[in-house]
PDB file of N, CA and C in Angstrom:
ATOM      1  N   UNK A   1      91.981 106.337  52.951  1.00  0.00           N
ATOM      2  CA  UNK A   1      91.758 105.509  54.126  1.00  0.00           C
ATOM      3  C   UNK A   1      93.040 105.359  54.942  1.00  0.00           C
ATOM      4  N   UNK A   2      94.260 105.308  54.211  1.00  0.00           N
ATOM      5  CA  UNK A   2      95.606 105.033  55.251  1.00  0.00           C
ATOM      6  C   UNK A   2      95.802 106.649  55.569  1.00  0.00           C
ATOM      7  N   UNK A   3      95.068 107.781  54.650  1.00  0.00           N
ATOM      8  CA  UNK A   3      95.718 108.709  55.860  1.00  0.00           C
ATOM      9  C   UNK A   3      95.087 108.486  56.967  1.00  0.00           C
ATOM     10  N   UNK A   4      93.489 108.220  57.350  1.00  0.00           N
ATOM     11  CA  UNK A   4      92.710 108.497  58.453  1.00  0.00           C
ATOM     12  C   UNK A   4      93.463 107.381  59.257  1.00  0.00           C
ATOM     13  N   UNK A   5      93.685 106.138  59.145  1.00  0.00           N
ATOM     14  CA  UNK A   5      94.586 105.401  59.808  1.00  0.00           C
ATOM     15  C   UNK A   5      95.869 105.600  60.760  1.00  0.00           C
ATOM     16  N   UNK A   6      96.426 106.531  59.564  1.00  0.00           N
ATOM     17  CA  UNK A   6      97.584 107.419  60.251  1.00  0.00           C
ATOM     18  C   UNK A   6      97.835 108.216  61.051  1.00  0.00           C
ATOM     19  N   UNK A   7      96.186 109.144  61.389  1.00  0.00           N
ATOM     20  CA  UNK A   7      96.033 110.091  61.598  1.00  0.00           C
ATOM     21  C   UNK A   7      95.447 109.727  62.647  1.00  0.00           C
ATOM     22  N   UNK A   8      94.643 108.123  63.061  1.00  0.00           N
ATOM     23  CA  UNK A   8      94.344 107.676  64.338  1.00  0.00           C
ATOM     24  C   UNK A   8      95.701 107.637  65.117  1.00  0.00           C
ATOM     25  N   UNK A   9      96.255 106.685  64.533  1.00  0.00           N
ATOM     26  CA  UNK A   9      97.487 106.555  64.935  1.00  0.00           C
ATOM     27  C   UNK A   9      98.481 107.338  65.619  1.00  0.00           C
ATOM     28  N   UNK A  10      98.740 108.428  65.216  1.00  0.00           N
ATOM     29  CA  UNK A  10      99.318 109.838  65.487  1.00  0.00           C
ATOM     30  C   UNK A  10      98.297 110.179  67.054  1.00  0.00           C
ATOM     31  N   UNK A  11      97.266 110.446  66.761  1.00  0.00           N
ATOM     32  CA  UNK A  11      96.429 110.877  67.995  1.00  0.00           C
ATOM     33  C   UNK A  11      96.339 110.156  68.848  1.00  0.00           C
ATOM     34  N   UNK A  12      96.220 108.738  69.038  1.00  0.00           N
ATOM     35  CA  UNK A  12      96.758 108.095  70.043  1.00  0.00           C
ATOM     36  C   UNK A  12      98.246 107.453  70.784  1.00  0.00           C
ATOM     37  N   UNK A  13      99.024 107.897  69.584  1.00  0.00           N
ATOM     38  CA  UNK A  13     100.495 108.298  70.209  1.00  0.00           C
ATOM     39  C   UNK A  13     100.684 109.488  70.844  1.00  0.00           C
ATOM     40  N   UNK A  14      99.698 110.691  70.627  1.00  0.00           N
ATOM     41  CA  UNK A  14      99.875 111.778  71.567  1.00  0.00           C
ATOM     42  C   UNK A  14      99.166 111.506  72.673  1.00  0.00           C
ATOM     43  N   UNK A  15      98.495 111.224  72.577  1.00  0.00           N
ATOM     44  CA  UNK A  15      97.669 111.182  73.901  1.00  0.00           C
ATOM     45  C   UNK A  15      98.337 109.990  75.343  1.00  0.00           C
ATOM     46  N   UNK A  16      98.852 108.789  74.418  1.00  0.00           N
ATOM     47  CA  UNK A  16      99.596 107.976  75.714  1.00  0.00           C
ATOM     48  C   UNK A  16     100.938 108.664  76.414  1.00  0.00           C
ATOM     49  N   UNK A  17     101.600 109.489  75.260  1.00  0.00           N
ATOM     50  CA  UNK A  17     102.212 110.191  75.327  1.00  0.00           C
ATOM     51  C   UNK A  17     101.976 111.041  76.293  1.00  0.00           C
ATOM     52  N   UNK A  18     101.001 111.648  76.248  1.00  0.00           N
ATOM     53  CA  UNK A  18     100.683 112.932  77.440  1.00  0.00           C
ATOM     54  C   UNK A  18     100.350 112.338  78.540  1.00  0.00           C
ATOM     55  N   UNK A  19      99.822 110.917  78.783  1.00  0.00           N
ATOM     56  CA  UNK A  19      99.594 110.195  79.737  1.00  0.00           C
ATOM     57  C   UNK A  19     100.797 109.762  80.786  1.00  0.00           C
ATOM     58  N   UNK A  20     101.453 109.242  79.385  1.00  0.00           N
ATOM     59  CA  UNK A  20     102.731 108.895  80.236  1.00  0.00           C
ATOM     60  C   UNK A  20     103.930 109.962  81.160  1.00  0.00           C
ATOM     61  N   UNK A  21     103.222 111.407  80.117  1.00  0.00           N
ATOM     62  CA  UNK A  21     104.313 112.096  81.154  1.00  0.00           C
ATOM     63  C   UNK A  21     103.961 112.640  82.043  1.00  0.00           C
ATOM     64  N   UNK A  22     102.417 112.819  82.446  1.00  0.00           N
ATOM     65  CA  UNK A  22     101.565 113.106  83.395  1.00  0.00           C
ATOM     66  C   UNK A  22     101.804 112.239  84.433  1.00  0.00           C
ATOM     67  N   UNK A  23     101.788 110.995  84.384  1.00  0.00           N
ATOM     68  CA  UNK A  23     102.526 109.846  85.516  1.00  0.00           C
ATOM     69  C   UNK A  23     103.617 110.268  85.685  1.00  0.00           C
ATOM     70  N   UNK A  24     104.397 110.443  84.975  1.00  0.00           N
ATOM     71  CA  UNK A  24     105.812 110.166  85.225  1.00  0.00           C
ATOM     72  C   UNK A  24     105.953 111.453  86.109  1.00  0.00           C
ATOM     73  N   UNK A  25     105.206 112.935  86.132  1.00  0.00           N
ATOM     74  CA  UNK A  25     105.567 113.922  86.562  1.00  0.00           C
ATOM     75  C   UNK A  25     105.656 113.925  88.158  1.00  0.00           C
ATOM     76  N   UNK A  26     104.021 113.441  88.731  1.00  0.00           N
ATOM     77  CA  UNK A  26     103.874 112.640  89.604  1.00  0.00           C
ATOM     78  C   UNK A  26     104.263 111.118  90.079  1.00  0.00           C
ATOM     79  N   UNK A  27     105.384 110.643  90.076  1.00  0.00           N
ATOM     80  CA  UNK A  27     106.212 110.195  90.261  1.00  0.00           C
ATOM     81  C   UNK A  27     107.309 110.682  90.788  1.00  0.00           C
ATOM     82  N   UNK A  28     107.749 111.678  89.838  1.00  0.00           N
ATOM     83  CA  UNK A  28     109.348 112.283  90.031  1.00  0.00           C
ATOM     84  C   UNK A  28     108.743 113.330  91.288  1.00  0.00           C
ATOM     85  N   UNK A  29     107.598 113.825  91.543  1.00  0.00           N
ATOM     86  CA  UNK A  29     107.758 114.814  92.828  1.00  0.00           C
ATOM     87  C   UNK A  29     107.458 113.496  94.098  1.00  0.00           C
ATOM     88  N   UNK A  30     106.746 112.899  94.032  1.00  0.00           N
ATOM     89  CA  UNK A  30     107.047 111.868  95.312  1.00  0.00           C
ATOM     90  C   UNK A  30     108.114 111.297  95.604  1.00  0.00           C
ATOM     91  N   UNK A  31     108.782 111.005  94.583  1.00  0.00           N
ATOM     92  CA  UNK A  31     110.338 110.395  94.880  1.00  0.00           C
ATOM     93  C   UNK A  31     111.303 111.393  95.198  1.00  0.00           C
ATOM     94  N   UNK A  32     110.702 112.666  95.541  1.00  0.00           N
ATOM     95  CA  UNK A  32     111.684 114.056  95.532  1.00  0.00           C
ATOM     96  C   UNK A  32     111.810 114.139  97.024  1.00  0.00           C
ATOM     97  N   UNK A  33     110.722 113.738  97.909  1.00  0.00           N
ATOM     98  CA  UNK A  33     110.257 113.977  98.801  1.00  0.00           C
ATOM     99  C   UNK A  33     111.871 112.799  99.523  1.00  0.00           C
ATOM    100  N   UNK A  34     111.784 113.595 101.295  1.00  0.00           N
ATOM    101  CA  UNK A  34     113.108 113.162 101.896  1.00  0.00           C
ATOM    102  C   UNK A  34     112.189 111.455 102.306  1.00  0.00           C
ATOM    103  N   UNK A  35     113.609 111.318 102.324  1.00  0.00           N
ATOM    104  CA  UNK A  35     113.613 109.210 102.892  1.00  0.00           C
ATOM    105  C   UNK A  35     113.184 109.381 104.279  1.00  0.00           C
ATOM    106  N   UNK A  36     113.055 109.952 105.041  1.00  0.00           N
ATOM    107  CA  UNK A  36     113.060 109.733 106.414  1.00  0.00           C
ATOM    108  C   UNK A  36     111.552 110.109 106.254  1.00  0.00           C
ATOM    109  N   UNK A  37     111.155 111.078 105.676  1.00  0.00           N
ATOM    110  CA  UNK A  37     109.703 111.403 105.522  1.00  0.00           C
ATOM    111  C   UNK A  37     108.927 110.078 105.285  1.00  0.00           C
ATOM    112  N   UNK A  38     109.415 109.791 104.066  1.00  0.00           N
ATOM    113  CA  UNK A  38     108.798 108.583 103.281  1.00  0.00           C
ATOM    114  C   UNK A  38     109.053 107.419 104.455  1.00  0.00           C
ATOM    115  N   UNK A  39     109.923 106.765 105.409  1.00  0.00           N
ATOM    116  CA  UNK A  39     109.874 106.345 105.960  1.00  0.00           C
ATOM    117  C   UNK A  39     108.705 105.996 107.495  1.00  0.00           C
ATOM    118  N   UNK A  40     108.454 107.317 107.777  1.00  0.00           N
ATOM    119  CA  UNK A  40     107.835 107.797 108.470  1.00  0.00           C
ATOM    120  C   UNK A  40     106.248 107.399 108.274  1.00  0.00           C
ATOM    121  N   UNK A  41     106.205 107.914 106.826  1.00  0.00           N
ATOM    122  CA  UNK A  41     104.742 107.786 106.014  1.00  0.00           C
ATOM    123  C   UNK A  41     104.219 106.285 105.889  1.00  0.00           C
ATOM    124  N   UNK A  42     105.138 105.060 105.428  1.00  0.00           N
ATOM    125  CA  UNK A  42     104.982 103.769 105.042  1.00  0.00           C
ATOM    126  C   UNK A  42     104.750 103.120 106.670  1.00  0.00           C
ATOM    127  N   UNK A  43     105.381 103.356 107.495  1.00  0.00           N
ATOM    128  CA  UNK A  43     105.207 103.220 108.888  1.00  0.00           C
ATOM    129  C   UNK A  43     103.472 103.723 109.841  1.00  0.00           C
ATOM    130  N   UNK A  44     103.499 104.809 109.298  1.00  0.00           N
ATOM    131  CA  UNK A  44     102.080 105.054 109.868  1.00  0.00           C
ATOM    132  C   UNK A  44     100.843 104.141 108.986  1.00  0.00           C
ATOM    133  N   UNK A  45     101.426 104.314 108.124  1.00  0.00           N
ATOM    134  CA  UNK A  45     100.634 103.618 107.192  1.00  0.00           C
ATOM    135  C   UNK A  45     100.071 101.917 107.375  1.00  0.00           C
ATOM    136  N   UNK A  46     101.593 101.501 107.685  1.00  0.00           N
ATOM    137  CA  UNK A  46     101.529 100.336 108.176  1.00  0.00           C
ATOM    138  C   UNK A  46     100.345 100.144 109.608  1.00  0.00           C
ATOM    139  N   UNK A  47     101.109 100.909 110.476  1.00  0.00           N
ATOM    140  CA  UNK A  47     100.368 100.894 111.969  1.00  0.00           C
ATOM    141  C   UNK A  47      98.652 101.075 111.547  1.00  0.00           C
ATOM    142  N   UNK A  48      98.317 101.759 110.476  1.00  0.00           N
ATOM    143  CA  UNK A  48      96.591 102.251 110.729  1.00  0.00           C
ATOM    144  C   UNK A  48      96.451 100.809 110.012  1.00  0.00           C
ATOM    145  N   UNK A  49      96.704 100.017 109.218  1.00  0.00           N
ATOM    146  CA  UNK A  49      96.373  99.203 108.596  1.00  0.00           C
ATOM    147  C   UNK A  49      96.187  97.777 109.744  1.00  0.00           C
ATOM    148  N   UNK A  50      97.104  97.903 110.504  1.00  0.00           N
ATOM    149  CA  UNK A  50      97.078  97.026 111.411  1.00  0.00           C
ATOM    150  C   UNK A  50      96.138  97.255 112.464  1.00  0.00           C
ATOM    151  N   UNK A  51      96.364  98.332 112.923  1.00  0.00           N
ATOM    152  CA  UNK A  51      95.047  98.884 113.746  1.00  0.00           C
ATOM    153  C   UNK A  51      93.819  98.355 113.219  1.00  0.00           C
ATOM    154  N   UNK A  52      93.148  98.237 112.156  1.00  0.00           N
ATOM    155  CA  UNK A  52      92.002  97.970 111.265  1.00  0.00           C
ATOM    156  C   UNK A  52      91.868  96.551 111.262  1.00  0.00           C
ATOM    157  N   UNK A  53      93.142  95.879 110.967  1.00  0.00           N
ATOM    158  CA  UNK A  53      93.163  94.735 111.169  1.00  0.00           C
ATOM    159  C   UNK A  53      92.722  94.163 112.521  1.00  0.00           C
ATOM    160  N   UNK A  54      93.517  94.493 113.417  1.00  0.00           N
ATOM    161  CA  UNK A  54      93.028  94.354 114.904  1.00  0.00           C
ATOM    162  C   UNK A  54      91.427  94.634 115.580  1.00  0.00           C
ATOM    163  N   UNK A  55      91.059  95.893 114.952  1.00  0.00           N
ATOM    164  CA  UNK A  55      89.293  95.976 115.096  1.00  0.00           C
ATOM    165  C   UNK A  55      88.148  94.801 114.852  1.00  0.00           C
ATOM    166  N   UNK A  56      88.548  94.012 113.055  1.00  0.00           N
ATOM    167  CA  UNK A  56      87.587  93.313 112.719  1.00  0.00           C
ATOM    168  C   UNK A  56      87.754  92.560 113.761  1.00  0.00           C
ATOM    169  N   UNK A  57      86.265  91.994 114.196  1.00  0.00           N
ATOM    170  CA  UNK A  57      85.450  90.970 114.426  1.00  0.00           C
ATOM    171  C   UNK A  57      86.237  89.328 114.094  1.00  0.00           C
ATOM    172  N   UNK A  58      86.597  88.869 115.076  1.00  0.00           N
ATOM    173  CA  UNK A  58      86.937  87.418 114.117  1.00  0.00           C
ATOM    174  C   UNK A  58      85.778  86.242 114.086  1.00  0.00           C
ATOM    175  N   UNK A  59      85.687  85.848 113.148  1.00  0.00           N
ATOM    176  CA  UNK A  59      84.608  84.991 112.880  1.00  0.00           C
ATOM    177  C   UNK A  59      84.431  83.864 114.138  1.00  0.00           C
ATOM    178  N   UNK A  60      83.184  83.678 114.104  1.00  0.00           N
ATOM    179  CA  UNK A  60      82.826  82.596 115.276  1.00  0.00           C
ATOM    180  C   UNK A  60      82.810  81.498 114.345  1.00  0.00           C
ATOM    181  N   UNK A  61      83.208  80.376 115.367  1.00  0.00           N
ATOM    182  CA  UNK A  61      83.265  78.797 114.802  1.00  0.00           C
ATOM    183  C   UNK A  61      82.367  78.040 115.773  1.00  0.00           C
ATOM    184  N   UNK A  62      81.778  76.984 115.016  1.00  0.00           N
ATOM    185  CA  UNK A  62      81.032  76.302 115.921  1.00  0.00           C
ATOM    186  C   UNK A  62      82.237  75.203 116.464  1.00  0.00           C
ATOM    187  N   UNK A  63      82.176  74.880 117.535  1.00  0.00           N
ATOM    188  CA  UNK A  63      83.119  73.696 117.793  1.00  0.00           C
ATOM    189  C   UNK A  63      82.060  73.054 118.686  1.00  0.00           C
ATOM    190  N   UNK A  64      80.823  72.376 118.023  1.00  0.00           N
ATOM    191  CA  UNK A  64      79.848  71.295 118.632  1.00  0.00           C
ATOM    192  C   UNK A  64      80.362  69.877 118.125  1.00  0.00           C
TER     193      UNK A  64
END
């Protein structure tokens, strides 16, 4: 019984393992990318978000 224990154990240390370096891989190529790019990107980003913001509808109030 403690090998099968062990042997869970083991297999889910590989696997977060492979998880974690799968993130991490994607990570390290976005952060590769130039600052002015990335600057550029968080900025548009910003603007469409606001844009969207600006579209909704603002709620009606009764003021009777």
């Amino acid at each position: 019984m403690r090998v099968l224990g062990l042997i869970g154990l083991v297999l889910a240390l590989v696997i977060v393992g492979l998880l974690v370096r799968k993130q991490m891989g994607g990570v390290a190529s976005a952060a590769a990318a130039d600052p002015r790019t990335q600057s550029q990107q968080v900025q548009e980003q910003f603007k469409q978000s606001l844009d969207a913001a600006m579209q909704q509808p603002r709620p009606l109030t009764d003021d009777n």
